[in-house]
N, C-alpha and C. Protein backbone atom coordinates (compact mmCIF):
# COMPACT_ATOMS: atom_id res chain seq x y z
N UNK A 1 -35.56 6.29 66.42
CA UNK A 1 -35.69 7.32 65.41
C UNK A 1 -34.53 7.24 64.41
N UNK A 2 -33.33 6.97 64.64
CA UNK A 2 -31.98 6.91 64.05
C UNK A 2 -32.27 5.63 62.87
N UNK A 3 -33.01 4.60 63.55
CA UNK A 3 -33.16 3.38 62.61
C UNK A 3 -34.03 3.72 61.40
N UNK A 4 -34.92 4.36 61.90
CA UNK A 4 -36.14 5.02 60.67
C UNK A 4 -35.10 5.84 59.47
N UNK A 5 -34.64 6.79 59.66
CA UNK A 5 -33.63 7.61 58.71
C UNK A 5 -32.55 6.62 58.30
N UNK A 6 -32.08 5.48 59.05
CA UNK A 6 -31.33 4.72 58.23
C UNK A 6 -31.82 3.81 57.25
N UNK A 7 -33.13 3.16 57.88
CA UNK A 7 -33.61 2.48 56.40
C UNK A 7 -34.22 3.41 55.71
N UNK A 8 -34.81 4.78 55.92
CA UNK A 8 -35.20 5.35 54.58
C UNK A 8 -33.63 5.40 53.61
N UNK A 9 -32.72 5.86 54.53
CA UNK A 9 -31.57 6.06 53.31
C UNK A 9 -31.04 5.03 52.62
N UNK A 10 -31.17 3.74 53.07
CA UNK A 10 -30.86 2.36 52.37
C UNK A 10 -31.95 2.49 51.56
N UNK A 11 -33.09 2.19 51.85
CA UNK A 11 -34.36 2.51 50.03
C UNK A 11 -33.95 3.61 49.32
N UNK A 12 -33.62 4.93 49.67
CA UNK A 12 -33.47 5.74 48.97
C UNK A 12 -32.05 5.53 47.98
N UNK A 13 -31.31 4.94 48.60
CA UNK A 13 -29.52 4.32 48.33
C UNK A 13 -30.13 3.20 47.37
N UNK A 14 -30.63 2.60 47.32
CA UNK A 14 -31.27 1.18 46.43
C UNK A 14 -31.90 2.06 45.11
N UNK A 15 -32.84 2.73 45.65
CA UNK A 15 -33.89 3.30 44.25
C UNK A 15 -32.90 3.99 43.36
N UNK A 16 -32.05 4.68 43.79
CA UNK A 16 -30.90 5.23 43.21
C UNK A 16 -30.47 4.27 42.17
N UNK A 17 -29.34 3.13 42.42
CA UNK A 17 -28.78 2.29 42.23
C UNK A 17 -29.38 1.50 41.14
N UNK A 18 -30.70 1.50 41.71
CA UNK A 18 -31.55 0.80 40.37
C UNK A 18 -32.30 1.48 39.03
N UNK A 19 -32.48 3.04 39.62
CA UNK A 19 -32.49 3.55 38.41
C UNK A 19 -31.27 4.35 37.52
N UNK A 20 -30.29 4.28 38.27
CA UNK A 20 -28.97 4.24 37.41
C UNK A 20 -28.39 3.34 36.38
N UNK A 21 -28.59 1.96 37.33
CA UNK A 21 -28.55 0.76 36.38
C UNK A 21 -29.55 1.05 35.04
N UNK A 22 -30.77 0.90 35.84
CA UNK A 22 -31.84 1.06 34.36
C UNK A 22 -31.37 2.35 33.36
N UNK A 23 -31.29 3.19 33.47
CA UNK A 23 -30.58 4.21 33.10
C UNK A 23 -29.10 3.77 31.82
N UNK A 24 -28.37 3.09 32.48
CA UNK A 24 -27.38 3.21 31.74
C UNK A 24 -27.35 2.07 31.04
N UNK A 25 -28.14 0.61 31.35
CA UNK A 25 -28.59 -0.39 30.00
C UNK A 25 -29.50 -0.05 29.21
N UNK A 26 -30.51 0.47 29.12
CA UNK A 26 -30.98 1.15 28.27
C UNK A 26 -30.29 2.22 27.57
N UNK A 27 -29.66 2.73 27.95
CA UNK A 27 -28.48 3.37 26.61
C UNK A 27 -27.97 2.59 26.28
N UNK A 28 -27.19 1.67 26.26
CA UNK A 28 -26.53 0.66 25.40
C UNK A 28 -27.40 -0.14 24.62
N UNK A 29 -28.66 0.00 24.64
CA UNK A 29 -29.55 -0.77 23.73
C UNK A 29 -29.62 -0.34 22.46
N UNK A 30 -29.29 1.16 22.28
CA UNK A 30 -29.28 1.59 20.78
C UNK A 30 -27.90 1.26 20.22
N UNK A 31 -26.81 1.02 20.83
CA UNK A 31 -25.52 0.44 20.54
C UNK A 31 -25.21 -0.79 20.29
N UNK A 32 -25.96 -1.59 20.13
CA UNK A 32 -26.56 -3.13 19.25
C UNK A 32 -26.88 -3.07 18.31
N UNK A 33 -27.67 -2.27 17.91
CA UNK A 33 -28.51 -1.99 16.58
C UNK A 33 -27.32 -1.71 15.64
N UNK A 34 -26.01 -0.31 16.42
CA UNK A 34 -25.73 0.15 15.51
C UNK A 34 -24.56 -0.76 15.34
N UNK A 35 -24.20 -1.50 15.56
CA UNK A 35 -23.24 -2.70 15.38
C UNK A 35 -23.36 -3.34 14.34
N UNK A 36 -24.46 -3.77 14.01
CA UNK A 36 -24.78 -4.76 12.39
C UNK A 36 -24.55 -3.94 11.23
N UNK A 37 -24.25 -4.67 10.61
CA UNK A 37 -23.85 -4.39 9.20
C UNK A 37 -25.36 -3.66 8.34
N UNK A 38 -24.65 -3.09 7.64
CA UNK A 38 -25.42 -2.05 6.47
C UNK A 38 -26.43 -3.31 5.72
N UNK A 39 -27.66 -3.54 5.63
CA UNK A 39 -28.66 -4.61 4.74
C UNK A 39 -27.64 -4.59 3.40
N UNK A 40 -27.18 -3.49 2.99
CA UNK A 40 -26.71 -3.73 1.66
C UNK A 40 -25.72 -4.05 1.21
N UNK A 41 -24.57 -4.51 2.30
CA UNK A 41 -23.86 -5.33 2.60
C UNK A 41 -23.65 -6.70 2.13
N UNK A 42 -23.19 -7.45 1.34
CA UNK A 42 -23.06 -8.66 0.84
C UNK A 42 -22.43 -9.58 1.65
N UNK A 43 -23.01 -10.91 2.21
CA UNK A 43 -22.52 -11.47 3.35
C UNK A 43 -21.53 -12.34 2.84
N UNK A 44 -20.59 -12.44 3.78
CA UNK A 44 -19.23 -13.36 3.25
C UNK A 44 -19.18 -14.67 3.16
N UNK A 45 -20.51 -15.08 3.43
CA UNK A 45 -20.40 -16.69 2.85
C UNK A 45 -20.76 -16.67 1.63
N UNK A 46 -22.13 -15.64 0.83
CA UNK A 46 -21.97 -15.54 -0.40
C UNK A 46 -20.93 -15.02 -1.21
N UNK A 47 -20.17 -14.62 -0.29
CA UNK A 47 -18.29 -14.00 -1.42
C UNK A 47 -17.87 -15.20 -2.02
N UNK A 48 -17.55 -15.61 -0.78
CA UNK A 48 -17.19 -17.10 -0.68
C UNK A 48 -17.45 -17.98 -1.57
N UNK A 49 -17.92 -18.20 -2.40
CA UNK A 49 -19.17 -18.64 -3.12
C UNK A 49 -18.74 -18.52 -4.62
N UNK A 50 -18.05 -17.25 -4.48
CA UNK A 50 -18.54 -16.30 -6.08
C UNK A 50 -17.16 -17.15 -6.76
N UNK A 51 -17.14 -16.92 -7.56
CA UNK A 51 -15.82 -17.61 -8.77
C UNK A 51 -15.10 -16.18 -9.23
N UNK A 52 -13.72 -16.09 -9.03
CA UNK A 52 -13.23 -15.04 -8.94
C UNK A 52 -12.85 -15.38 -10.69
N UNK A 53 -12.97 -14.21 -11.39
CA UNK A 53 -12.68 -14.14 -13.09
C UNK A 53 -11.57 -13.28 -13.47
N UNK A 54 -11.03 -12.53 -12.59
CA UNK A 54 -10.28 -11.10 -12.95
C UNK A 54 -9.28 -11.48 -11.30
N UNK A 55 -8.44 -10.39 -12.06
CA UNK A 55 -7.22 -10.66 -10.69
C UNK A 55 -6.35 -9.48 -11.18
N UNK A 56 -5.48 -8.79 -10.25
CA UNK A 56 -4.22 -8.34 -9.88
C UNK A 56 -3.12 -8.87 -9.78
N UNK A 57 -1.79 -8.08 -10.98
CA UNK A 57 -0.82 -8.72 -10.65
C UNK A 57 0.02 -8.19 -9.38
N UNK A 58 1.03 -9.11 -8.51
CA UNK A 58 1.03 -8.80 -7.65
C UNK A 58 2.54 -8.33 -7.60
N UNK A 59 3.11 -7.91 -9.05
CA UNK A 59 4.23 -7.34 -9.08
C UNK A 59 3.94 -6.44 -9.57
N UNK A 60 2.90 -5.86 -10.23
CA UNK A 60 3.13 -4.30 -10.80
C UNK A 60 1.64 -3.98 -10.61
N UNK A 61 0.34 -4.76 -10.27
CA UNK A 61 -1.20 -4.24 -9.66
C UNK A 61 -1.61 -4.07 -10.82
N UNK A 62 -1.55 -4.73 -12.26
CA UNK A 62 -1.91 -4.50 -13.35
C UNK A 62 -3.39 -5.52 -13.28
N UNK A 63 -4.04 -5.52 -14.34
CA UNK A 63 -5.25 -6.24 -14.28
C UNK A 63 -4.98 -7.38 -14.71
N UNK A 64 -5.27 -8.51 -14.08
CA UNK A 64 -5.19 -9.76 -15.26
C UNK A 64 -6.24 -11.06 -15.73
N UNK A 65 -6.07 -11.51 -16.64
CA UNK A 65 -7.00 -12.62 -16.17
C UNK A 65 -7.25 -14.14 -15.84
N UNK A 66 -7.70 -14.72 -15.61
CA UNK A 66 -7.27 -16.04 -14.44
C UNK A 66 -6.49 -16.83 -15.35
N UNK A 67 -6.61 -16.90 -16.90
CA UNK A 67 -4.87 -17.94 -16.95
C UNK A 67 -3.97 -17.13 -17.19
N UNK A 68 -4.32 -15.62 -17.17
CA UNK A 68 -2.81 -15.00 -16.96
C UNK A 68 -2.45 -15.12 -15.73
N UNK A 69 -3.12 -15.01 -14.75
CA UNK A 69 -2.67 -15.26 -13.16
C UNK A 69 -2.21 -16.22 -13.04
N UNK A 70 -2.75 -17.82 -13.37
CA UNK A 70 -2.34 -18.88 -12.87
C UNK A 70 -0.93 -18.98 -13.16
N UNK A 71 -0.64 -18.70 -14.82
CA UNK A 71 0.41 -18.74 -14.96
C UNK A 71 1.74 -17.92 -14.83
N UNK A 72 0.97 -16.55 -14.14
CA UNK A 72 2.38 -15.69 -13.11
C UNK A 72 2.73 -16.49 -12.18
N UNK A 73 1.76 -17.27 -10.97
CA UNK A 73 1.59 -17.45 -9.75
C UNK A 73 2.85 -19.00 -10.00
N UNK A 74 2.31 -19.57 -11.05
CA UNK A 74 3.06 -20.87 -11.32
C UNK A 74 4.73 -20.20 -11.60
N UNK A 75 5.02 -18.96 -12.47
CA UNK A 75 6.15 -18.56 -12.75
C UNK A 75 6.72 -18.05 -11.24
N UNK A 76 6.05 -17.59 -10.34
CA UNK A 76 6.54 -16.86 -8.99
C UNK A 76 7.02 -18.31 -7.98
N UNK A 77 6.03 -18.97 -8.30
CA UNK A 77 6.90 -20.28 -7.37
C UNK A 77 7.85 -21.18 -8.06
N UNK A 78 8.16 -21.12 -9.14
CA UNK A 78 9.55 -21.75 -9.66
C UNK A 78 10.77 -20.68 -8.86
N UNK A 79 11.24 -21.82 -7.95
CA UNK A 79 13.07 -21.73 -7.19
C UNK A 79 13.89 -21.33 -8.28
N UNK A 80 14.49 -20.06 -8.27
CA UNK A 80 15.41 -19.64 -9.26
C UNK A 80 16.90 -20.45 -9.04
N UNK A 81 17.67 -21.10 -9.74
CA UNK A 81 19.07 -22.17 -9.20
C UNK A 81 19.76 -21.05 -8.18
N UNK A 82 20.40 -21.90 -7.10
CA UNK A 82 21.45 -20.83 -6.11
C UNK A 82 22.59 -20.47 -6.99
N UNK A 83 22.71 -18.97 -6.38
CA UNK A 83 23.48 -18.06 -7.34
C UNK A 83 25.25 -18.12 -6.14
N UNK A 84 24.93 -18.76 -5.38
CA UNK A 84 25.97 -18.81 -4.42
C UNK A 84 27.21 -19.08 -4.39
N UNK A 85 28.40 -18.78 -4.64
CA UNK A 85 29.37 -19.73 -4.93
C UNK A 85 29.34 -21.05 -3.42
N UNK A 86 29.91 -22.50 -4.15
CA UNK A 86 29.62 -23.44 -3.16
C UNK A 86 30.50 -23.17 -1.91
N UNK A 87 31.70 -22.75 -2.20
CA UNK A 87 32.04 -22.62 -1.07
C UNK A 87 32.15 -21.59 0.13
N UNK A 88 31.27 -20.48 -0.59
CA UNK A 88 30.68 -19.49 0.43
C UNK A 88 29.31 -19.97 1.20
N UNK A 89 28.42 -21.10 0.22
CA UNK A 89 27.28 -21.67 1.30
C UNK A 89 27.65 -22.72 2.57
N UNK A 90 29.24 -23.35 2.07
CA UNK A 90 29.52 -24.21 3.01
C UNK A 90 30.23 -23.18 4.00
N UNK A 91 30.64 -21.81 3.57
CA UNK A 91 31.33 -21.45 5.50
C UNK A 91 30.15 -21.06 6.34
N UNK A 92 28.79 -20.53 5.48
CA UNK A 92 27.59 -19.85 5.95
C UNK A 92 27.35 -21.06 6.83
N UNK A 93 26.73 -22.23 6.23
CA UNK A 93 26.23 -23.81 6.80
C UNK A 93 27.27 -23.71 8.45
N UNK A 94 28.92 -23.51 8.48
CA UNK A 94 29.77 -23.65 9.40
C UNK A 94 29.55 -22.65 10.09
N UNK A 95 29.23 -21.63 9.89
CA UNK A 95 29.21 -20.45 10.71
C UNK A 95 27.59 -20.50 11.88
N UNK A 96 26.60 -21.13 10.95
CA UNK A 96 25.49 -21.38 11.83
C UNK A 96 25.20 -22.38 12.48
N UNK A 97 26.31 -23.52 11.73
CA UNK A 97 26.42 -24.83 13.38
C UNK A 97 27.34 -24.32 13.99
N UNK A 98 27.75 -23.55 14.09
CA UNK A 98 28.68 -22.78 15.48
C UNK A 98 28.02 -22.26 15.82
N UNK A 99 27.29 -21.42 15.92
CA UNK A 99 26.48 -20.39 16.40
C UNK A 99 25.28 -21.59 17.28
N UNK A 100 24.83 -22.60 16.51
CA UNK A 100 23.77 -23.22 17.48
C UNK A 100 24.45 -24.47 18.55
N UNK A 101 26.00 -24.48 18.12
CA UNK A 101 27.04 -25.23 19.26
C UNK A 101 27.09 -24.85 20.62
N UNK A 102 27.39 -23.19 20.11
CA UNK A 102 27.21 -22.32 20.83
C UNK A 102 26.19 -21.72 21.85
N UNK A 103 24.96 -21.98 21.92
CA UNK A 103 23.95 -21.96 22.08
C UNK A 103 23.75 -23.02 23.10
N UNK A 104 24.23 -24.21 22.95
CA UNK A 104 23.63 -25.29 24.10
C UNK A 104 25.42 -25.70 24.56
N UNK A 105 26.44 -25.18 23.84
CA UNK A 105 27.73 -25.30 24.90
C UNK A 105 28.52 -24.19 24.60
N UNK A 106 28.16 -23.47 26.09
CA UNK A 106 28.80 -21.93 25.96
C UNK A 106 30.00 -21.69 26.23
N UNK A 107 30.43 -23.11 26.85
CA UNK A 107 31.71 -23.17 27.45
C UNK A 107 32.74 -23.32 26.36
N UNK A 108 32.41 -23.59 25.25
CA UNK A 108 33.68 -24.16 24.47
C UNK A 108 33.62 -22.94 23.64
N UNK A 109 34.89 -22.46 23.88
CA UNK A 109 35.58 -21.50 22.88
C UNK A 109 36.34 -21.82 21.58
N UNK A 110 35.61 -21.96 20.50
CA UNK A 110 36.14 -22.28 19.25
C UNK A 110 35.36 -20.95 17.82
């Protein structure tokens, strides 16, 4: 008699189990849908694509247009000459091969 009430409660323990499962993947099925993008959405390989005509400057966010850009972008990467006096870059240069001397020989005190 004990065996009868134990396998009903194992089927009953199973039917459970399986309609919980079913239960809770089927809620996540409407949470797919809402994942994708809006149809009216423009996909990024057609961005990709597009020929940019207009631009932002990126020192003051003013509007510009592409040979005014090119030729900020060309003025922003010209190296302005070092303003350094030389012999303040040569103690800097000495001060950071000590520091990496230092680093792989800890023993020497200089």
């Amino acid at each position: 008699m004990g065996r009868v009430k134990a396998g009903k409660s194992v089927k009953i323990f199973g039917l459970i189990v399986i309609i919980a499962t079913f239960i809770v993947l089927s809620g996540n099925w409407g949470a797919i849908v809402i994942a994708l993008p809006p149809p009216e959405d423009t996909p990024e390989e057609i961005l990709r694509t597009k020929i940019i005509i207009e631009a932002r400057s990126p020192i003051d966010g003013r509007s510009l247009t592409a040979s005014e850009y090119i030729q900020l972008q060309a003025q922003l990467q010209e190296v302005p000459p070092p303003k350094l006096d030389p012999k303040i870059r040569d103690q800097i240069f000495l001060l950071r091969l000590r520091k990496t001397l230092l680093q792989f020989f800890p023993f020497l005190n200089f």
